[in-house]
Structure formats: structure tokens, C-alpha cells
N, C-alpha and C. Protein backbone atom coordinates (compact mmCIF):
# COMPACT_ATOMS: atom_id res chain seq x y z
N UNK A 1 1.71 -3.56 -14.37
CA UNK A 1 2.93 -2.76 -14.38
C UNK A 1 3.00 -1.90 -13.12
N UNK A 2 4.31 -1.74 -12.79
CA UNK A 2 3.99 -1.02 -11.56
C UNK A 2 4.22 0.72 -11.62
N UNK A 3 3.55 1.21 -10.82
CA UNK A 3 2.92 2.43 -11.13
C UNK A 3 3.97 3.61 -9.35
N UNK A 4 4.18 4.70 -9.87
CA UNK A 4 4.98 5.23 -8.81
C UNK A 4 4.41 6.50 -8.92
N UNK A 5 4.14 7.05 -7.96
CA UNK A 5 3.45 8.43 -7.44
C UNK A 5 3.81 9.21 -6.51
N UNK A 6 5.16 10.12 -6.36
CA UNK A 6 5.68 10.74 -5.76
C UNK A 6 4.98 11.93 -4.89
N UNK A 7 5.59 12.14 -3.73
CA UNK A 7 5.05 13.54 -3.24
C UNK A 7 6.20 14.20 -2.07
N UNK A 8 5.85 15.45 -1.97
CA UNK A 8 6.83 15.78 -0.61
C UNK A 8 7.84 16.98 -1.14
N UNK A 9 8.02 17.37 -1.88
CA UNK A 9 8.97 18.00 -2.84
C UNK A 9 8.64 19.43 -1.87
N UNK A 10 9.34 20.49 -2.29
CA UNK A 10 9.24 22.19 -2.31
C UNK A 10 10.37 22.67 -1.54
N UNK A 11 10.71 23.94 -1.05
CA UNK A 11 11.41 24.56 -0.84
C UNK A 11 11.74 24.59 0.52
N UNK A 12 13.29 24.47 0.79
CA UNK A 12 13.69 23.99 2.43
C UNK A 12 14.50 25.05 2.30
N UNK A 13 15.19 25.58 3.67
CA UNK A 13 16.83 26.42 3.63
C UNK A 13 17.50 25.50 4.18
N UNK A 14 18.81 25.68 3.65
CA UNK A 14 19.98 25.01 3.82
C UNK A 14 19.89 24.39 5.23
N UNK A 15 20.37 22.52 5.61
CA UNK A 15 20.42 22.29 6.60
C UNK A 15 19.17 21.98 7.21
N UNK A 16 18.08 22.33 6.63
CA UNK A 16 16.82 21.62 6.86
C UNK A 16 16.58 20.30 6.28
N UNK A 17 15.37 20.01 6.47
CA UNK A 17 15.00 18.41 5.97
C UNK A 17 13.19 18.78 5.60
N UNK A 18 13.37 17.90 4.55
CA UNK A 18 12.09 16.92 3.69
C UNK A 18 11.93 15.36 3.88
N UNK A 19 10.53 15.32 3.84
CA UNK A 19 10.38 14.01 3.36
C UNK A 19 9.37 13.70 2.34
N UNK A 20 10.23 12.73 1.67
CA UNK A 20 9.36 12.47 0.11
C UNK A 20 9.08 11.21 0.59
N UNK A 21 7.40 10.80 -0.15
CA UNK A 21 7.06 9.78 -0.15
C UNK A 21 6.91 9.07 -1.72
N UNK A 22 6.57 7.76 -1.55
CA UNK A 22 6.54 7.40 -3.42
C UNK A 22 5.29 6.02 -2.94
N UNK A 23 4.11 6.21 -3.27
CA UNK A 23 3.26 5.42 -3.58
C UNK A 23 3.27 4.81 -4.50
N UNK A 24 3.49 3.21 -4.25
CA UNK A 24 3.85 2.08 -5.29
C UNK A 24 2.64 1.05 -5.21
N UNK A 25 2.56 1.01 -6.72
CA UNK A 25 1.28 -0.32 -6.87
C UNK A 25 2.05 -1.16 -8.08
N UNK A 26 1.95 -2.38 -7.82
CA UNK A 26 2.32 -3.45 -8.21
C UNK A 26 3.85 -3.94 -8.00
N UNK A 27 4.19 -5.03 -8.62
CA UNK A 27 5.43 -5.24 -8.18
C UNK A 27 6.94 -5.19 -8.33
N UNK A 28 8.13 -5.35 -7.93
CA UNK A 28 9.37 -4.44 -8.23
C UNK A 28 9.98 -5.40 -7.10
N UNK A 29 11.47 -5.50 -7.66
CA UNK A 29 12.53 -5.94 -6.53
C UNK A 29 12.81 -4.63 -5.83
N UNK A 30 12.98 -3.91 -6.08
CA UNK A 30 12.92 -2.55 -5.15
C UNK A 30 12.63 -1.14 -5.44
N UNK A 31 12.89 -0.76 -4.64
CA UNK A 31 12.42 1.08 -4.84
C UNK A 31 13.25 1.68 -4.61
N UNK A 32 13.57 3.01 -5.38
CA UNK A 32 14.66 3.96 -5.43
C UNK A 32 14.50 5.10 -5.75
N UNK A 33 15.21 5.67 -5.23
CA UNK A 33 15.10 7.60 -5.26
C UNK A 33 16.48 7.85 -5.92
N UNK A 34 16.25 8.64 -6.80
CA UNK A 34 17.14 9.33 -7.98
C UNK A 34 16.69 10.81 -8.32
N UNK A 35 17.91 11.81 -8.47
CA UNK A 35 17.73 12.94 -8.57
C UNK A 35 18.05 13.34 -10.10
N UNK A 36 17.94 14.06 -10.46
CA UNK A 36 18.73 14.83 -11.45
C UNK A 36 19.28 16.39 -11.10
N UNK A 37 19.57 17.27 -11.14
CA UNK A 37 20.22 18.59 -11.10
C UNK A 37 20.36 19.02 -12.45
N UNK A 38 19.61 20.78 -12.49
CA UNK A 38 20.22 20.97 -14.08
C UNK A 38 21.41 20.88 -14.21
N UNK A 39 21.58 20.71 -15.51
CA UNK A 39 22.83 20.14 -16.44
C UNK A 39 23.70 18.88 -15.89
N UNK A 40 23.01 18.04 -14.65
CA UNK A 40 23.51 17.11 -14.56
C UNK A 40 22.93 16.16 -14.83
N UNK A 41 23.80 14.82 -14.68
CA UNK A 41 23.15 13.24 -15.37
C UNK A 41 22.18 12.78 -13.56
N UNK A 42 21.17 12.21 -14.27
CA UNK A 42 20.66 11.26 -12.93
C UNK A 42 21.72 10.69 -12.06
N UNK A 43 21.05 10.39 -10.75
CA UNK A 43 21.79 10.20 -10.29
C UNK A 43 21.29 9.31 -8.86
N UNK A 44 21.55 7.99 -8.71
CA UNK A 44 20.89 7.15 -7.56
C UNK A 44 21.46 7.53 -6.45
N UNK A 45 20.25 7.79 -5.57
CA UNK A 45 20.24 8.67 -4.40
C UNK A 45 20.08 7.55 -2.85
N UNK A 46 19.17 6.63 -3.10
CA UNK A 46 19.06 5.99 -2.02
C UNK A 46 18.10 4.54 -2.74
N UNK A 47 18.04 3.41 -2.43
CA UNK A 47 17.05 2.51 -2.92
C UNK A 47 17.10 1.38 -1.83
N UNK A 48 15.57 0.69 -1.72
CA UNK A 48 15.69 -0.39 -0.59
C UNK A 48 14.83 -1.71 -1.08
N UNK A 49 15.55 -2.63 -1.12
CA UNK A 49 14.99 -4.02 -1.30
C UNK A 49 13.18 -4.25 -0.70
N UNK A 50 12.47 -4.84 -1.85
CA UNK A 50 10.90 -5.27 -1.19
C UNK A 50 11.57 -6.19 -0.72
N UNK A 51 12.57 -7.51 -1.05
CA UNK A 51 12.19 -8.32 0.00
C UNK A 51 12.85 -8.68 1.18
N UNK A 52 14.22 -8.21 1.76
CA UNK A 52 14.73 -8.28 3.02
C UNK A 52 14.99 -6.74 3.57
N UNK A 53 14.67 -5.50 2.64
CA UNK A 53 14.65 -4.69 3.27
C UNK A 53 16.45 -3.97 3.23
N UNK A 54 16.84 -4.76 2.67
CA UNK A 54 18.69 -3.88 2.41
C UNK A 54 18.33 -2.60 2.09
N UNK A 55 19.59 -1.60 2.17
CA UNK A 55 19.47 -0.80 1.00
C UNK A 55 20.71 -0.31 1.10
N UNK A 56 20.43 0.45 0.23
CA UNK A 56 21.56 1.67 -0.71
C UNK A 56 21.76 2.41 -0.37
N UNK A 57 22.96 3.28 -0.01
CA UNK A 57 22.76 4.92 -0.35
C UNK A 57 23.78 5.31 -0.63
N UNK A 58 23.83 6.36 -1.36
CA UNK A 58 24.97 6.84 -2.40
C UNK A 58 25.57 7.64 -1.19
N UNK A 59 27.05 7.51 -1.58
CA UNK A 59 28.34 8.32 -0.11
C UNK A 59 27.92 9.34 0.03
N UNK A 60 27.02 10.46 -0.62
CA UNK A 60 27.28 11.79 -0.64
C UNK A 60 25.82 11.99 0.45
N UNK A 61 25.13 11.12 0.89
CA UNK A 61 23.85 11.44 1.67
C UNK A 61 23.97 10.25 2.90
N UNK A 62 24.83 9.69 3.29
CA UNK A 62 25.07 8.65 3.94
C UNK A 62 25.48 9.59 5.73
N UNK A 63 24.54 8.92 6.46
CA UNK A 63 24.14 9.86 7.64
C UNK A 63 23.78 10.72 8.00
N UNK A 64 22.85 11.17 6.46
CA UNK A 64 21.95 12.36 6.25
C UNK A 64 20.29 11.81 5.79
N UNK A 65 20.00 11.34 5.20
CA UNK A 65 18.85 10.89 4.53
C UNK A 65 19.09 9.31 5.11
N UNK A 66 17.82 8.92 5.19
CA UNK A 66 17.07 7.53 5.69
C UNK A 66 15.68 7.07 5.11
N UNK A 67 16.11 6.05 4.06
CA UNK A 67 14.97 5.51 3.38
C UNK A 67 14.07 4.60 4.11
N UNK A 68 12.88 4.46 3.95
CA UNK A 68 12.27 3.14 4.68
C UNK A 68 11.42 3.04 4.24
N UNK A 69 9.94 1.90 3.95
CA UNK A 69 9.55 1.58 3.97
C UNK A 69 8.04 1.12 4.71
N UNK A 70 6.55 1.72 4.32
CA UNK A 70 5.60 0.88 5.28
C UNK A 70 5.07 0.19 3.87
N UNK A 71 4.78 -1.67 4.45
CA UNK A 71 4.38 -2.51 3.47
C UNK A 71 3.33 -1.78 3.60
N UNK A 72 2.04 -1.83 4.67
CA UNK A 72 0.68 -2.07 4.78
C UNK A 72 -0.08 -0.38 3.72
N UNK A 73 1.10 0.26 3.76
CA UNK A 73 0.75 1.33 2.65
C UNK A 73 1.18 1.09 1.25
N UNK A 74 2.06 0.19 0.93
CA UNK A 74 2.60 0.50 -0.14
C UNK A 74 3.30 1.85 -0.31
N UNK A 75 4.34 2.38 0.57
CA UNK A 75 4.72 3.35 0.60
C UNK A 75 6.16 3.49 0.84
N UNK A 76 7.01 4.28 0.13
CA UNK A 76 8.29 4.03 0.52
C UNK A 76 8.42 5.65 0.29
N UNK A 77 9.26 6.19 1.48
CA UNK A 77 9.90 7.04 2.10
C UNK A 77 11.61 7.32 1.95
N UNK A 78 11.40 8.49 1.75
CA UNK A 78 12.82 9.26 2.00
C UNK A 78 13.44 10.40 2.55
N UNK A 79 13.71 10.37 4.05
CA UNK A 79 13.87 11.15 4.72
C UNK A 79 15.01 11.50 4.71
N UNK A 80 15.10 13.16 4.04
CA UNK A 80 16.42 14.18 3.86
C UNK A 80 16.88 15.31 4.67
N UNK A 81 17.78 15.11 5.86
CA UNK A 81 18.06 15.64 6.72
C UNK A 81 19.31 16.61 6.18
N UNK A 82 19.71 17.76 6.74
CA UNK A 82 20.68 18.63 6.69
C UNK A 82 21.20 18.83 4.93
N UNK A 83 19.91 19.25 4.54
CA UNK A 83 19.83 19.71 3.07
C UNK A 83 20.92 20.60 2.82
N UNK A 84 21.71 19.85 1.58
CA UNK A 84 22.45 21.54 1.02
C UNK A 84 21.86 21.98 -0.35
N UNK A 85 22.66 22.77 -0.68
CA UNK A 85 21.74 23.69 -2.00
C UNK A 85 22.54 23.03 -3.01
N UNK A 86 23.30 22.48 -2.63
CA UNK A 86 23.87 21.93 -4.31
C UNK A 86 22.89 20.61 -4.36
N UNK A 87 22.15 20.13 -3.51
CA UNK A 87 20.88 18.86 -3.54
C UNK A 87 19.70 19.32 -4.36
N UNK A 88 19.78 20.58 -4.31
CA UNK A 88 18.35 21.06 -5.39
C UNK A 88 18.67 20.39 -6.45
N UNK A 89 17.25 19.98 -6.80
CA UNK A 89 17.17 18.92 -8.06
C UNK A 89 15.77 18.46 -8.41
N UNK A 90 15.29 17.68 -8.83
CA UNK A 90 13.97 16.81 -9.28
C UNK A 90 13.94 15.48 -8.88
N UNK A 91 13.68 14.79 -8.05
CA UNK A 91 13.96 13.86 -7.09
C UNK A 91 12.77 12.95 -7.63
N UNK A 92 13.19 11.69 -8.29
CA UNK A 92 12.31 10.76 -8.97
C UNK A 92 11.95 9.55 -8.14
N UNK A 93 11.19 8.75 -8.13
CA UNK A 93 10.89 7.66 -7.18
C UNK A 93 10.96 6.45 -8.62
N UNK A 94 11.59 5.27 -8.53
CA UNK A 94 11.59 4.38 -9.50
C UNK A 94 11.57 2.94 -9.10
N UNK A 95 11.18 2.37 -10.06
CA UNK A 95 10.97 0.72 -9.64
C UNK A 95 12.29 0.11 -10.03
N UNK A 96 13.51 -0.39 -8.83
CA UNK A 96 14.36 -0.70 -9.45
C UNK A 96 14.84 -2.49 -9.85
N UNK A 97 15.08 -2.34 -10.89
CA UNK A 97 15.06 -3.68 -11.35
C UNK A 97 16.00 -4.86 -10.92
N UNK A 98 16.90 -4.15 -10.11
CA UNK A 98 18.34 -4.82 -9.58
C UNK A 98 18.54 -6.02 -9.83
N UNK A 99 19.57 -7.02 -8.93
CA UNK A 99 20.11 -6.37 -8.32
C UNK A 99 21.49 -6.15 -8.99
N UNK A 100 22.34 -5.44 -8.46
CA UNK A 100 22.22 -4.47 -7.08
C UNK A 100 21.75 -3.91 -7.30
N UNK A 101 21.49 -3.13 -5.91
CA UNK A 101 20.46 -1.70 -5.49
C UNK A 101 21.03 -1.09 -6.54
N UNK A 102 19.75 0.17 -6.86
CA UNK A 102 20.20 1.31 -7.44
C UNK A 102 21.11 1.72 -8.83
N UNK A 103 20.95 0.24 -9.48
CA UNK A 103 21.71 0.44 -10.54
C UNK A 103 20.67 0.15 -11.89
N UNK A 104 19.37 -0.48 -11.80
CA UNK A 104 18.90 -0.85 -13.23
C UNK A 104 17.68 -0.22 -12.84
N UNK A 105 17.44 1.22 -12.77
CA UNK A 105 15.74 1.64 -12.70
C UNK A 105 15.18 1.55 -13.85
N UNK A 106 13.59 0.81 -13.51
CA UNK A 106 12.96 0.56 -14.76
C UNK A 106 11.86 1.41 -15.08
N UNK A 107 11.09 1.88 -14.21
CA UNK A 107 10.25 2.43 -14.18
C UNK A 107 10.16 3.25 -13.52
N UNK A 108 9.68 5.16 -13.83
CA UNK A 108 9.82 6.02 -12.97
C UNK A 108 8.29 7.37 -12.79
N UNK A 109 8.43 7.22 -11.64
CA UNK A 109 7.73 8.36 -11.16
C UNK A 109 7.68 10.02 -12.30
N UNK A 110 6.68 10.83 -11.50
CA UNK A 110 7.05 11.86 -12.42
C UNK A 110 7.64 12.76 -12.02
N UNK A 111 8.24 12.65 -10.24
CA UNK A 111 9.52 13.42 -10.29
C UNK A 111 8.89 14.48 -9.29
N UNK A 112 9.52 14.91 -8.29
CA UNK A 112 8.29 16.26 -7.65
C UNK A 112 9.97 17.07 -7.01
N UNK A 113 9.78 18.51 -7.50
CA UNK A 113 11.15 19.37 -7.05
C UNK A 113 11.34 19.48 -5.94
N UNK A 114 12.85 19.16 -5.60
CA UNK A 114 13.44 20.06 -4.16
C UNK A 114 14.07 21.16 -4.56
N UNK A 115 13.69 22.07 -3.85
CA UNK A 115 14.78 23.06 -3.89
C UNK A 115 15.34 23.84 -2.40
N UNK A 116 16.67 23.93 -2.34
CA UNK A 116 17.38 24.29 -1.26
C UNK A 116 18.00 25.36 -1.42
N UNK A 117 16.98 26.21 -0.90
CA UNK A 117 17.61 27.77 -0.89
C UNK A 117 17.55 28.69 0.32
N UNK A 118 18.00 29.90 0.50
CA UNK A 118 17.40 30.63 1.56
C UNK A 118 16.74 31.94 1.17
């Protein structure tokens, strides 16, 4: 089964950037980053194909955040540029079952917080 192990999370000010990583063992058509926000529903954030490497990203982070990928780690990345505070949330790493991207996560991480404050 495949197994997801998030890291990278904590506290940025507005307009800064994070990067989360998600250590993946075993196998998955792809990987995906999903947030939640209190009192809101999850929500797919970015996800990228194991095998040609496509991906996803939801309109609201599109020329802000850049997902990628190193095979030889088993590691997939999500780099979040020009943070706002309504992005604070719990940012999950998941095995997504697709396709399409970002729509059938099966398996998930345990989630590590952003928060965007000053």
C-alpha cells in the first residue's frame, strides 16, 4: 500500500513562500496536494502524474505554486510562492487514484499546517 509522509508546513507572512515535500513509498498513478481550511471542504490544490509527469493545478494557485517531482527520491514537492492568508490551512499529500488529476484521492498523508500570517 502506498504510504505518504509529509513535511515543510509552519508559519510564512503574507506573499512569502514554502515548500512542502511528501515522501512516497509504493505505488499510485499520481500524487496530490490538497488543503482543507477551517470550516471548509478539502480542496485539490495541485497533483502530478508518476507516469508522463502532467499535472494539475487548481485556478486559484496557477503561477504561484509549482509541483514537481524527484523519482530517484521518491519525493514529490510543492512549491508555494506569494502566500496569502486566506491559504492557511492543513495541506495533505495523497495518492491520487485518477484519472483525471486531482479528482479520486485514495490515500492520504497526515497533513502538516500552513499558516499565513504576519
Amino acid at each position: 500500500q502506498t504510504q505518504l509522509v509529509e513535511s515543510g508546513g509552519g508559519l510564512v507572512q503574507p506573499g512569502g513562500s514554502l515548500r512542502l515535500s511528501c515522501a512516497v513509498s509504493g505505488l499510485t498513478y499520481a500524487i496530490g496536494w490538497f488543503r482543507q481550511a477551517p470550516g471548509k471542504e478539502r480542496e485539490g490544490v495541485s497533483c502530478i502524474s508518476a507516469s508522463d509527469g502532467s499535472t494539475y493545478y487548481a485556478d486559484s494557485v496557477k503561477g504561484r505554486f509549482t509541483i514537481s517531482r524527484d523519482n530517484a527520491k521518491n519525493t514529490v514537492y510543492l512549491q508555494m510562492n506569494s502566500l496569502k492568508p486566506e491559504e492557511t490551512a492543513v495541506y495533505y499529500c495523497a495518492a491520487d487514484g485518477g484519472p483525471p488529476l486531482c479528482v479520486a484521492p485514495e490515500r492520504w498523508g497526515q497533513g502538516t499546517q500552513v499558516t499565513v500570517s504576519y
